[in-house]
Protein backbone atom coordinates (compact mmCIF):
# COMPACT_ATOMS: atom_id res chain seq x y z
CA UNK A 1 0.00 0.00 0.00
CA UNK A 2 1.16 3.49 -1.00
CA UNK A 3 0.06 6.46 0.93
CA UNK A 4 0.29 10.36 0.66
CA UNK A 5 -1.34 12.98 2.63
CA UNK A 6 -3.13 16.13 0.94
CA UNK A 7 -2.76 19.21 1.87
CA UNK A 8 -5.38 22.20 0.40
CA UNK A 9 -6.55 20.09 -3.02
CA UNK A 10 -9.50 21.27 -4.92
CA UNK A 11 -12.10 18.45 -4.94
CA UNK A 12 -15.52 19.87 -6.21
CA UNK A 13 -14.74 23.69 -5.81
CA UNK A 14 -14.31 22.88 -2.05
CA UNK A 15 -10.31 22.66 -0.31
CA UNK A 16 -9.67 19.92 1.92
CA UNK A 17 -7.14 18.17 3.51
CA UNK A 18 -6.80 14.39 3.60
CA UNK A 19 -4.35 11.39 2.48
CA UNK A 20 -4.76 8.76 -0.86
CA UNK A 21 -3.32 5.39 -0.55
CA UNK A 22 -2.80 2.90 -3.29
CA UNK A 23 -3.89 -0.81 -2.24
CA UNK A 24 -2.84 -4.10 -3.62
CA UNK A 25 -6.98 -5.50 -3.09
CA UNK A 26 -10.29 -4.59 -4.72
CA UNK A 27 -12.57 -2.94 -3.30
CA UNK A 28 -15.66 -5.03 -3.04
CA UNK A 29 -17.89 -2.90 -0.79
CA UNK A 30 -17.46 0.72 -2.46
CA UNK A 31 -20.43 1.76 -0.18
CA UNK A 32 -19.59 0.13 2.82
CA UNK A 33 -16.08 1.67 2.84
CA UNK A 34 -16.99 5.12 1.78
CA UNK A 35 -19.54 4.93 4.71
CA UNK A 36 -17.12 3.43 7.47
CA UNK A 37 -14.42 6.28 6.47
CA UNK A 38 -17.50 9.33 6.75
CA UNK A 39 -18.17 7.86 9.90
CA UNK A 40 -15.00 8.46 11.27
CA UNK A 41 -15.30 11.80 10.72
CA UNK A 42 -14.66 12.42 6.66
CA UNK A 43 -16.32 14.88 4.73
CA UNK A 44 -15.78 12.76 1.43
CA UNK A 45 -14.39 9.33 0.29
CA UNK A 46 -13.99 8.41 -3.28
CA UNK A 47 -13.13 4.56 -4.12
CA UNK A 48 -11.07 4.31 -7.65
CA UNK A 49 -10.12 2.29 -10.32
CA UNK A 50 -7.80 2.89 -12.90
CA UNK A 51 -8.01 2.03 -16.23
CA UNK A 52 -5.32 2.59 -18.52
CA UNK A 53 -4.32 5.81 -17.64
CA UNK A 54 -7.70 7.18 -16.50
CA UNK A 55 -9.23 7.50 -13.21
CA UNK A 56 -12.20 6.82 -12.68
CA UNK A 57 -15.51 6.33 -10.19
CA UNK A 58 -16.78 2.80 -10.34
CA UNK A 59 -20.15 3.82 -9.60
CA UNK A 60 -19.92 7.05 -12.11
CA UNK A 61 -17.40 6.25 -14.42
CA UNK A 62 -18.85 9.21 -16.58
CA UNK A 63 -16.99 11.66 -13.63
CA UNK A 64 -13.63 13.08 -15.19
CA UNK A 65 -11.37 13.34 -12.03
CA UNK A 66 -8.72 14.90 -14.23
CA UNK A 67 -10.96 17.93 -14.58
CA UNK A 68 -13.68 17.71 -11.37
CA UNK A 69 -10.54 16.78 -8.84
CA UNK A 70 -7.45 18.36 -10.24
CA UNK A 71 -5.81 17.62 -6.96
CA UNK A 72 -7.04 14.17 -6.40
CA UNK A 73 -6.02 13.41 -9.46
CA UNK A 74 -2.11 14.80 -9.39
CA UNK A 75 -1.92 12.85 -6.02
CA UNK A 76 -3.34 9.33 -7.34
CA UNK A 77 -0.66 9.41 -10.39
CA UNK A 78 1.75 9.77 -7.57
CA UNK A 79 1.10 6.72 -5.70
CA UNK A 80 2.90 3.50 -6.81
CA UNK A 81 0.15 1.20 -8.80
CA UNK A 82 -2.52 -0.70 -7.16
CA UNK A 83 -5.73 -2.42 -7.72
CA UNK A 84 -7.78 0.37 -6.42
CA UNK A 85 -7.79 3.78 -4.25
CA UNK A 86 -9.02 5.14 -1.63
CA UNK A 87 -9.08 8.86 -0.78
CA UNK A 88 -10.24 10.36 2.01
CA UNK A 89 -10.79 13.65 2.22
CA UNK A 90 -12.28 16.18 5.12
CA UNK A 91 -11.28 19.31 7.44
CA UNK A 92 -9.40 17.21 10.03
CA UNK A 93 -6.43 15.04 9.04
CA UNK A 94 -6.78 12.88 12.17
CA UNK A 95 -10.23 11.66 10.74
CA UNK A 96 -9.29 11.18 7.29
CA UNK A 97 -6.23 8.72 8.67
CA UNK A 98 -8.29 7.02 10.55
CA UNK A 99 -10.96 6.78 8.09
CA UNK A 100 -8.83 5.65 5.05
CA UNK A 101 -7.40 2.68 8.20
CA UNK A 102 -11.65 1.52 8.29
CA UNK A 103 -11.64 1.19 4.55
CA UNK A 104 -8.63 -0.09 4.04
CA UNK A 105 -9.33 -2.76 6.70
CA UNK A 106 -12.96 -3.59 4.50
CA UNK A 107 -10.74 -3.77 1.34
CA UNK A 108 -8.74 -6.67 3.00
CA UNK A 109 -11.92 -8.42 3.70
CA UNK A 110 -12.07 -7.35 7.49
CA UNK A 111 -15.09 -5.71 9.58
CA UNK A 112 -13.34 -2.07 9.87
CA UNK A 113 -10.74 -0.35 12.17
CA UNK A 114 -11.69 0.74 15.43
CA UNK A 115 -9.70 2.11 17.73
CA UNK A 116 -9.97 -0.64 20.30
CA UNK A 117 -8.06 -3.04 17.25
């Protein structure tokens, strides 16, 4: 798994901070991991797939990240390759680590990161 934290990208004419990470496993349960990282606190978590050289939404592959997520974009071509992507985005960097941890853990086939383990 690659990761790198944002700092002030441009997602959706909004800033944010948060961190993109690179992982070597599907993920199966795009809502179920977007939901477990918003509920630790995230404003926003896209799940991505990569085809060729294009990013994309697997729910709305229509969605040009290039040109909706400048940012996003710029800091998924930076991370080494992987099957898929999570980023995490929101006001508080504490929340978007620890929600890109729950939906990494649901990528690997677990039930989700808590703090307790």
């Amino acid at each position: 798994m690659g990761v790198k934290l944002l700092d002030n990208v441009e997602a959706w004419g909004s800033v944010y901070k948060g961190v993109a990470a690179s992982l070597e496993r599907g993920v199966s349960g795009i809502i179920a991991a977007r939901d477990a990282a918003v509920r630790s606190g995230a404003a926003m978590t896209l799940i991505v797939k990569k085809s060729g050289a294009r990013f994309y939404l697997p729910l709305v592959e229509d969605h040009d990240l290039k040109v909706e997520a400048p940012g996003v974009h710029k800091a998924l071509e930076e991370l080494p390759e992987g099957a898929s992507y999570i980023v995490v985005l929101g006001s508080h960097l504490y929340s978007c680590v620890k929600g890109l941890l729950s939906s990494a853990a649901l990528a690997k086939g677990g039930k989700g990161w808590t703090p307790s383990g």
